[in-house]
Protein backbone atom coordinates (compact mmCIF):
# COMPACT_ATOMS: atom_id res chain seq x y z
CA UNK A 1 43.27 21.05 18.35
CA UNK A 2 42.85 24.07 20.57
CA UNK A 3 40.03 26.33 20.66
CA UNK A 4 38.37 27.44 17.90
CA UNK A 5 38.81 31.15 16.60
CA UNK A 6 37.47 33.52 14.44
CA UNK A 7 38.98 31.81 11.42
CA UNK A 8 37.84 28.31 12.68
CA UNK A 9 35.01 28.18 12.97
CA UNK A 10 33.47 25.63 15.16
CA UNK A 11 32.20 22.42 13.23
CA UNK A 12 28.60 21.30 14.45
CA UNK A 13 28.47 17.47 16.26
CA UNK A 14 27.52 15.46 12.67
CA UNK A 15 30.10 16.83 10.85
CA UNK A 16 32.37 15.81 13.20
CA UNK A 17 31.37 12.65 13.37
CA UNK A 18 31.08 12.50 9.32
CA UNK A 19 27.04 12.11 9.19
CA UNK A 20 25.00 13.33 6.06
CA UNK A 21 23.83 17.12 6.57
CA UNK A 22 20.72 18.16 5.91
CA UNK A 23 19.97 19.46 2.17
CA UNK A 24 19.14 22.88 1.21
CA UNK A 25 15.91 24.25 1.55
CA UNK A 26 15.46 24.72 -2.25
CA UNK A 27 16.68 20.96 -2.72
CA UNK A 28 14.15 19.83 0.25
CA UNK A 29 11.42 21.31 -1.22
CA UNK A 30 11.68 19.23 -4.39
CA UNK A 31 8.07 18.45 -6.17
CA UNK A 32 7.62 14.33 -6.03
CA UNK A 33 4.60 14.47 -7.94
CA UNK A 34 4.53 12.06 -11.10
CA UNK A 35 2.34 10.55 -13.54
CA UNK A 36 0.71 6.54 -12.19
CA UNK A 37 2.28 5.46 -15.61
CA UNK A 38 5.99 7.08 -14.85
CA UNK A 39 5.92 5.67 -11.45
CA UNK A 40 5.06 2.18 -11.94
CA UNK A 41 7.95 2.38 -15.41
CA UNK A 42 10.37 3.92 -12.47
CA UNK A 43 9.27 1.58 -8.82
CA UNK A 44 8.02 -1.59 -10.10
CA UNK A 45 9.37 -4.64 -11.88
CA UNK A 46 8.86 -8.46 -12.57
CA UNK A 47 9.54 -10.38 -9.96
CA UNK A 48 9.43 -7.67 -7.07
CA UNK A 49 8.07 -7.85 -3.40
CA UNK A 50 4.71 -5.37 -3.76
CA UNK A 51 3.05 -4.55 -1.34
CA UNK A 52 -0.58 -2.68 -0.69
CA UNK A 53 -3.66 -3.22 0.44
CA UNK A 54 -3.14 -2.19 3.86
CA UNK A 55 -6.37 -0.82 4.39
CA UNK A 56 -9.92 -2.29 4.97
CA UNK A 57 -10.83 -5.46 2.66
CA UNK A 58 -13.60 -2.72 0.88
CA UNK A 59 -11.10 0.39 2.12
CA UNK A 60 -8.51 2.52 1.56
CA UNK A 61 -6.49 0.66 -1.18
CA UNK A 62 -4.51 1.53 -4.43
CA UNK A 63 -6.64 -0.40 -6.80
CA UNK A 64 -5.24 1.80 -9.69
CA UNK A 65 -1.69 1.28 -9.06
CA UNK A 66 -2.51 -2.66 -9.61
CA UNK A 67 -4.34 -1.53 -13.19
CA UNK A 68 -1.43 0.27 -14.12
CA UNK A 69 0.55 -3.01 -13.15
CA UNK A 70 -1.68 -4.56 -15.59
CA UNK A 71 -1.44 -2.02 -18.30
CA UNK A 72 2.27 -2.27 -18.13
CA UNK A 73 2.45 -6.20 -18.44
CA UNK A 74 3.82 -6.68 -14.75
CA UNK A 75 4.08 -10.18 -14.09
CA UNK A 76 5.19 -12.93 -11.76
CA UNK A 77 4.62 -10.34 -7.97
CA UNK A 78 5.01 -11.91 -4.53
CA UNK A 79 2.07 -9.61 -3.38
CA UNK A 80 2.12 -8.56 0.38
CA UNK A 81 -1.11 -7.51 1.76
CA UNK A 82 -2.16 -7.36 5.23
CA UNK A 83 -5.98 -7.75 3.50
CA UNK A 84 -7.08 -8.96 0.32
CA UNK A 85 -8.51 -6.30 -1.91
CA UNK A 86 -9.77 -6.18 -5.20
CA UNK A 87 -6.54 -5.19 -6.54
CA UNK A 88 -5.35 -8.30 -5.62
CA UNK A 89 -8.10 -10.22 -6.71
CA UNK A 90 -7.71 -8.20 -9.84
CA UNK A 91 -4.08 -8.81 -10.35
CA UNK A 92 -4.54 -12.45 -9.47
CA UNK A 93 -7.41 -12.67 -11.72
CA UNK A 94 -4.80 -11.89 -14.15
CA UNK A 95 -2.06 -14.32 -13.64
CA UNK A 96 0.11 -11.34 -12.41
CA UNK A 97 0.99 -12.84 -8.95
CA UNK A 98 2.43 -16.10 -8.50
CA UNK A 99 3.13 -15.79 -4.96
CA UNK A 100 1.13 -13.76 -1.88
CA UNK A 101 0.46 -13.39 1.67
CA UNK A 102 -1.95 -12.39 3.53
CA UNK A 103 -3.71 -11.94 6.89
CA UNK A 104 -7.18 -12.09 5.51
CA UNK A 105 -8.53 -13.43 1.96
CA UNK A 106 -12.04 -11.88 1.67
CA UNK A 107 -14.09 -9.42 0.27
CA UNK A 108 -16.37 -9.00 3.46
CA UNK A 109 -20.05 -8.58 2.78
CA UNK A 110 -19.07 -9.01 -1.07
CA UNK A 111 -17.98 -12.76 -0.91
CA UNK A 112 -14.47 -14.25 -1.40
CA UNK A 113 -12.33 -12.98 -3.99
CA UNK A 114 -12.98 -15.18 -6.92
CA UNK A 115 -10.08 -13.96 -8.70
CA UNK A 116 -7.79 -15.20 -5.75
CA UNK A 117 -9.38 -18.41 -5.39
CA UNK A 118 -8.98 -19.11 -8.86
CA UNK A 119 -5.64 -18.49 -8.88
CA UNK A 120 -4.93 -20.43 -5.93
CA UNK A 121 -7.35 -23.24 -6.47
CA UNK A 122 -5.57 -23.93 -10.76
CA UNK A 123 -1.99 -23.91 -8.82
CA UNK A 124 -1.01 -20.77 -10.10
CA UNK A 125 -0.52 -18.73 -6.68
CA UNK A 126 0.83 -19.61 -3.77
CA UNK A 127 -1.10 -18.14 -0.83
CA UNK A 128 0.27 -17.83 2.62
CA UNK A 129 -1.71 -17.67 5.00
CA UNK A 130 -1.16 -15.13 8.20
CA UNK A 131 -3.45 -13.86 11.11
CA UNK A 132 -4.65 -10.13 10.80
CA UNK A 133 -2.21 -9.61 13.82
CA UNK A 134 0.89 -11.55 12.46
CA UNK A 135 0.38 -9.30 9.38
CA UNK A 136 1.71 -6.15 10.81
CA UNK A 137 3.40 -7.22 13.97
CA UNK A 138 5.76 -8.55 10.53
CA UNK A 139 5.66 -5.61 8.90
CA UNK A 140 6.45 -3.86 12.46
CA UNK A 141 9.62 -5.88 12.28
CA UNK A 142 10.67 -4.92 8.72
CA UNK A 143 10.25 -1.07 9.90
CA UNK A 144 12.36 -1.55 13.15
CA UNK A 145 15.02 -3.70 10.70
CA UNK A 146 14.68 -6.40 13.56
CA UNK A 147 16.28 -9.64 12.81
CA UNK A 148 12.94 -11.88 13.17
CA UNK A 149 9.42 -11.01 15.22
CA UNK A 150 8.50 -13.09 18.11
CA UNK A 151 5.75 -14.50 18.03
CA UNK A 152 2.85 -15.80 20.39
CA UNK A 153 0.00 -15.76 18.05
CA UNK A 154 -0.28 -18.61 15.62
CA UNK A 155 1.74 -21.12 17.54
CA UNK A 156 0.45 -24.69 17.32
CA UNK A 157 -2.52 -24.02 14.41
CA UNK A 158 -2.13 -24.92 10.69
CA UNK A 159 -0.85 -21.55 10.03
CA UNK A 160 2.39 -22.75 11.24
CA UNK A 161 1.98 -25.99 10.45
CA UNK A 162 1.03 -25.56 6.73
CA UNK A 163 3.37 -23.54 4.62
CA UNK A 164 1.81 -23.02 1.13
CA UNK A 165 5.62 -21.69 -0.04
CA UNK A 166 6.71 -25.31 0.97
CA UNK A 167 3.71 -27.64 0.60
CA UNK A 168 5.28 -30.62 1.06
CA UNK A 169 7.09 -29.88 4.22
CA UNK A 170 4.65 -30.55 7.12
CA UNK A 171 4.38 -29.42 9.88
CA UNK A 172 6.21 -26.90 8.24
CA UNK A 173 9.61 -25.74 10.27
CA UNK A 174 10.60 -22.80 7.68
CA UNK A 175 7.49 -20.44 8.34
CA UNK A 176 7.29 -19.67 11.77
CA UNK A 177 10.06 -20.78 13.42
CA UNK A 178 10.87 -21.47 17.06
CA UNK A 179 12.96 -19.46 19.28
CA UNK A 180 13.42 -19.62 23.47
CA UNK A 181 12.82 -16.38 25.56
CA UNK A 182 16.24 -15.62 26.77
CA UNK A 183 13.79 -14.24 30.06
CA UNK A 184 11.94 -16.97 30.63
CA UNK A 185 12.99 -20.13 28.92
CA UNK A 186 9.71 -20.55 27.11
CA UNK A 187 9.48 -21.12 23.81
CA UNK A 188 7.52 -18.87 21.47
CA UNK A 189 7.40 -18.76 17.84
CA UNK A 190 9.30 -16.32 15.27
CA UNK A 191 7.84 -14.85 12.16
CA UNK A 192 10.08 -13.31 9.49
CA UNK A 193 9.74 -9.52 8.94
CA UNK A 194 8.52 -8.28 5.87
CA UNK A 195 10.52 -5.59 3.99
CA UNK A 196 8.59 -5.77 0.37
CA UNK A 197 10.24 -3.67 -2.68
CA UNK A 198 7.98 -1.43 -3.19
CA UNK A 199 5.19 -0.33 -1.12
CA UNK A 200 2.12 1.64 -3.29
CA UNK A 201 0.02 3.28 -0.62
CA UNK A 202 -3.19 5.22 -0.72
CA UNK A 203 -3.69 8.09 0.99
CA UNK A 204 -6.37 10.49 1.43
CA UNK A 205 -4.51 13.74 1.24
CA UNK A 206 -0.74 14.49 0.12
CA UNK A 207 1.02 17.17 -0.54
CA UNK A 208 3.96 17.72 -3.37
CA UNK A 209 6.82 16.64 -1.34
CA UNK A 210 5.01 13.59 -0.11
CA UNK A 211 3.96 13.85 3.46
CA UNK A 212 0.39 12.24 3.67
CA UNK A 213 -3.11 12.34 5.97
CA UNK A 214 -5.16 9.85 5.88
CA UNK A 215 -8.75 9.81 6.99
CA UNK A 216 -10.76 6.47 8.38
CA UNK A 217 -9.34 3.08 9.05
CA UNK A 218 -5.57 3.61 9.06
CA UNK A 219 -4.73 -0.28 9.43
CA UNK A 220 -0.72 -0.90 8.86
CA UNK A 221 -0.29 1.67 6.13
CA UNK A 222 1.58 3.42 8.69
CA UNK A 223 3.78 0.46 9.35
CA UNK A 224 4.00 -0.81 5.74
CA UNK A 225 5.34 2.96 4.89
CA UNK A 226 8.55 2.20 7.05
CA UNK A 227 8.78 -1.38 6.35
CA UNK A 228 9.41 -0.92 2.51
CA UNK A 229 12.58 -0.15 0.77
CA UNK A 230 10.53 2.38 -1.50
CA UNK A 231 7.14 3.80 -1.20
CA UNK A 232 5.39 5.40 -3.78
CA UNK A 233 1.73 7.22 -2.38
CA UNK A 234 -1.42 7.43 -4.25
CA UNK A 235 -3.44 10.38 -3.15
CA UNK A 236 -7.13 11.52 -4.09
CA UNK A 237 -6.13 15.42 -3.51
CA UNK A 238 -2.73 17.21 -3.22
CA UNK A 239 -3.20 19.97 -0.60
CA UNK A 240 -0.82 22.80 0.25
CA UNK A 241 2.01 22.08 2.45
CA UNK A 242 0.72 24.58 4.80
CA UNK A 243 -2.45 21.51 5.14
CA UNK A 244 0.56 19.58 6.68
CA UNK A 245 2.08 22.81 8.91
CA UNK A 246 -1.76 23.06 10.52
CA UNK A 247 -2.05 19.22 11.22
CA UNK A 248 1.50 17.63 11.67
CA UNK A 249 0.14 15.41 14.12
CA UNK A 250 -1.67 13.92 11.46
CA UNK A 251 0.69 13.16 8.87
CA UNK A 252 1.43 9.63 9.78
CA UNK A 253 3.31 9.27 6.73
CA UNK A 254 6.08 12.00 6.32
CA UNK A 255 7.74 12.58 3.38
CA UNK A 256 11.19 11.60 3.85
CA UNK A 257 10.47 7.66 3.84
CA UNK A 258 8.17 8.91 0.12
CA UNK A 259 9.75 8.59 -3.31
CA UNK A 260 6.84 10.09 -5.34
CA UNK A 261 3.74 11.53 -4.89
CA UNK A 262 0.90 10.47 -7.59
CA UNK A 263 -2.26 12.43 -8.09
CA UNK A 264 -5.04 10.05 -8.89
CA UNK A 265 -8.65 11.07 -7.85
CA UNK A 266 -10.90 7.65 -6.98
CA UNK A 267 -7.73 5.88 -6.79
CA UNK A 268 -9.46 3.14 -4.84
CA UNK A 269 -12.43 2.51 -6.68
CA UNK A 270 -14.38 0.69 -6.29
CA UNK A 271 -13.75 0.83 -3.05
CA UNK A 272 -13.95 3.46 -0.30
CA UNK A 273 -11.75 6.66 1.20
CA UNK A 274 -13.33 7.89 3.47
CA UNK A 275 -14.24 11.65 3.27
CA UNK A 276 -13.76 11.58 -0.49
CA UNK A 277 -16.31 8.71 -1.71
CA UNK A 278 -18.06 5.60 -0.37
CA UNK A 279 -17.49 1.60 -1.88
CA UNK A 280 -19.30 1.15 -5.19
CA UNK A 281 -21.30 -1.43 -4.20
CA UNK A 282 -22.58 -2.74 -7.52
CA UNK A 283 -19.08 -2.60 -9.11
CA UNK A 284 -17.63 -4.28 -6.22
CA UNK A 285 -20.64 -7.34 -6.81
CA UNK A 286 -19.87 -7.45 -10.56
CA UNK A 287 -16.33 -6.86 -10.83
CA UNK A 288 -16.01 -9.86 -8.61
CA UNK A 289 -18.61 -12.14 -10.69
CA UNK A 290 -16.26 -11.13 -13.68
CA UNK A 291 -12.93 -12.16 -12.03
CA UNK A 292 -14.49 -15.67 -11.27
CA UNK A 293 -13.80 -17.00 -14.72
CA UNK A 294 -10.95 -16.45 -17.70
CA UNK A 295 -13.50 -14.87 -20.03
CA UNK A 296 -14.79 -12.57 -17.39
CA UNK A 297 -11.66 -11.61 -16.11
CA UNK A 298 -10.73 -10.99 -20.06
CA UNK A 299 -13.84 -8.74 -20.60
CA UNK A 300 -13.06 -7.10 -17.12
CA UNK A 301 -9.60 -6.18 -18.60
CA UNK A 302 -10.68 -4.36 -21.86
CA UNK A 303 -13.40 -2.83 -20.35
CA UNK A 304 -12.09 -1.59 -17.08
CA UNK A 305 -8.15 -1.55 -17.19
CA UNK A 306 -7.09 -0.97 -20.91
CA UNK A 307 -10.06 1.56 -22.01
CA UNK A 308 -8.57 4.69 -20.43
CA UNK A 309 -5.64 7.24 -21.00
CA UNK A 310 -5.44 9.47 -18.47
CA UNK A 311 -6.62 9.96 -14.98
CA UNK A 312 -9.50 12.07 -17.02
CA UNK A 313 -10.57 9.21 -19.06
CA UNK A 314 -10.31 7.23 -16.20
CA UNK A 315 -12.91 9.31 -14.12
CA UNK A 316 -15.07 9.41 -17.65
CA UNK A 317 -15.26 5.93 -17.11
CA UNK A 318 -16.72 5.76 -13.72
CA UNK A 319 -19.32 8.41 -14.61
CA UNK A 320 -19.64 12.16 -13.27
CA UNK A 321 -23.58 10.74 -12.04
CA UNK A 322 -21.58 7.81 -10.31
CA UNK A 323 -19.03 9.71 -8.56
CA UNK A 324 -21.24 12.47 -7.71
CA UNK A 325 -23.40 9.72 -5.79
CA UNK A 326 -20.42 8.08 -4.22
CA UNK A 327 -19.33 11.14 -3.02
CA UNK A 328 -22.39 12.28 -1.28
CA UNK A 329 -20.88 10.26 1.51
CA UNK A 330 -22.20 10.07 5.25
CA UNK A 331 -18.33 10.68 6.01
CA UNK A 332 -18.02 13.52 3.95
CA UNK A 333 -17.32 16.23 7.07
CA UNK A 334 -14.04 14.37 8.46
CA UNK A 335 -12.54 16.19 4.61
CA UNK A 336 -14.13 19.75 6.10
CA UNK A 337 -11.14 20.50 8.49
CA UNK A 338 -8.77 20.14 4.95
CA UNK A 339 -10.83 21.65 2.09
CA UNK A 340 -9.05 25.19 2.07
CA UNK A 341 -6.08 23.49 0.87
CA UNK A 342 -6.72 21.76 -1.66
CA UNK A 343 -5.18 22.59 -4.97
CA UNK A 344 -7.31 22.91 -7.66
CA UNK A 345 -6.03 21.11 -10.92
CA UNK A 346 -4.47 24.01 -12.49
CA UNK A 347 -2.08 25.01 -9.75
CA UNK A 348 -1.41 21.13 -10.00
CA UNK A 349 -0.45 21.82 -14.04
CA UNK A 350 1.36 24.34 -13.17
C-alpha cells in the first residue's frame, strides 16, 4: 500500500479492521431519562425473562417497576430474582408470573411472602429453587456469555434433584447437569446461565445518560446489569454527570450496558435504599397480610397500584409525614459525599 502521505491519511487500528467507532460526543451525551410508564410500554412484554430484585429481601429493589407491570396488564413473566421481594410477592400475588427462580423465598424478619406461596401452593407458579450462591455465580455466566457455569454447590441435595420446571422428572437430569473437569477427571455439576430480557434495576443515584452509584448492599445488581440483554435503571435522584467524573470508581453500573434512565423517588418502597429512606416496616407487615388472600391482594391493587398518576401522586400516597420519617435514616450520611449534585426537579423538567 506504501506509506501513507499527506493526502492519506493514516487509518487508526479499528477501522482497519472494520470495528464500530465511537459516536460523537453530542450523540454520546444523549438524555436516557423516561417516564416508568414509557419504559415498561417500550422494555417489557408478556411472556419475557424479567429480572430484579437483586438486592436485599427488605433492600434495594424496583418495587415500582413491578406496579407499573401491573398497571399495564403484564402477564404470564418467568421472574428472575436472586431474592424474593415484595415485588415479586406482589406480582405473584397477582397471577402475573407463572414461572420464577430464585435463590431465596423470604421476606426476612417479615415472614414468607404470602403472595408467592399462594401462587405456588394453587399451581399457578412454578418456583425454582437455587442457593443464594448459584444465583449469581448464573448470572456471572450470562455476563461472561459462557456456555454453562460449573458448579460445586448444590450437587447431590434436592435442589438438583427436584426441578419444579419438570416435576415429574426425578432426580431431575435437566437442571443442573453433570459435566467432568477436563483437569481433574472429577465430576462437578453445571448450572445454566441466566441472560433474562430485561433487567429493571434500582439504583441509588443515576445520572441522564445512565451510569449509576449505588449505596449499601450491592448484591448481584452489578452482575445482573451485564447478564441482561436490556437494562432499564430505576433511580431515587438523578445527579450531575460531574457526580460520576468525582466518583468513577463507584459507578458499578456504567451507562453503556443502560437503555433508559427512570426518575422515580421511593422507588423501592416499602422497602429500603440506603442513604435515601429506611424499610416501612408497617407497610411491609400489612402489605404482606393483604397478598395472603384473593380479596386482599384485590384491595391491595386499587388501593396501592391503580390509585396514582404520576410519580407525584405516587409520593401523595405514601405521605410527606411518612417519608419524612423514613428518611430520617441512621444511614443518611453515606448520601453526604453526593448531595451537591443532585438535580433539583426543575432542571430535571427542563
Amino acid at each position: 500500500m506504501g506509506h501513507p502521505t499527506s493526502c492519506q491519511p493514516m487509518m487508526k487500528a479499528g477501522q482497519r479492521m472494520g470495528l464500530p467507532q465511537p459516536k460523537p460526543a453530542s450523540t454520546r451525551a444523549t438524555s436516557k431519562l423516561i417516564s416508568l410508564p414509557e419504559a415498561v410500554r417500550r422494555y417489557t412484554r408478556d411472556g419475557m425473562q424479567y429480572a430484579s430484585g437483586a438486592g436485599l429481601p427488605v433492600g434495594s429493589d424496583a418495587v415500582a417497576f413491578g406496579r407499573e407491570l401491573l398497571r399495564q396488564n403484564r402477564r404470564d413473566l418467568h421472574a428472575i430474582f436472586h431474592c424474593n421481594t415484595q415485588q415479586l410477592n406482589l406480582l405473584a400475588a397477582a397471577g402475573a408470573v407463572t414461572r420464577a427462580e430464585c435463590g431465596f423465598s423470604g421476606l426476612e424478619v417479615f415472614g414468607f411472602a404470602n403472595g408467592l406461596r399462594r401462587a405456588v401452593e394453587s399451581g399457578r407458579l412454578a418456583l425454582e429453587d437455587y442457593s443464594n450462591l448459584a444465583m449469581p455465580l448464573r448470572l456471572l455466566g450470562g455476563a461472561l456469555n459462557w456456555p454453562f457455569v460449573p458448579a460445586t454447590v448444590n450437587i447431590g441435595s434436592d435442589i438438583q434433584f427436584r426441578s419444579a420446571f419438570v416435576p415429574g422428572e426425578y432426580p431431575s437430569h435437566s437442571k443442573i447437569r453433570s459435566v467432568t473437569d477436563p483437569f481433574s477427571g472429577r465430576e462437578i455439576g453445571a448450572f445454566s446461565p441466566l441472560r433474562p430480557d430485561l433487567a429493571a434495576i434500582h439504583v441509588t443515584l443515576a445520572d441522564r445518560l445512565g451510569n449509576c452509584i449505588m449505596l449499601g448492599t450491592e448484591w448481584s445488581r452489578y452482575e445482573l446489569s451485564r447478564a441482561a440483554r436490556q437494562v432499564v435503571v430505576i433511580a431515587d435522584a438523578i445527579v450531575d454527570t460531574a457526580c460520576m467524573r468525582q466518583f468513577p470508581n463507584l459507578v458499578r453500573i456504567p451507562d453503556i450496558v443502560v437503555e433508559a434512565v427512570v426518575h422515580w423517588p421511593f422507588a423501592a418502597w416499602p422497602q429500603a435504599s440506603p442513604g435515601m429512606y429506611d424499610a416501612d416496616e408497617e407497610h411491609m407487615v400489612a402489605m404482606n397480610k393483604a397478598l395472603a388472600t384473593e380479596e386482599g391482594t384485590a384491595a391491595y391493587i386499587r388501593d396501592y397500584v391503580e390509585s396514582y398518576q404520576d410519580s407525584a401522586s405516587y409520593l401523595d400516597l405514601i405521605g410527606s409525614e411518612r417519608r419524612e420519617r423514613l428518611s430520617r435514616s441512621t444511614t443518611s450520611f453515606l448520601l453526604d459525599p453526593y448531595r451537591q449534585w443532585i438535580l433539583p426537579p426543575q432542571d430535571l423538567a427542563a
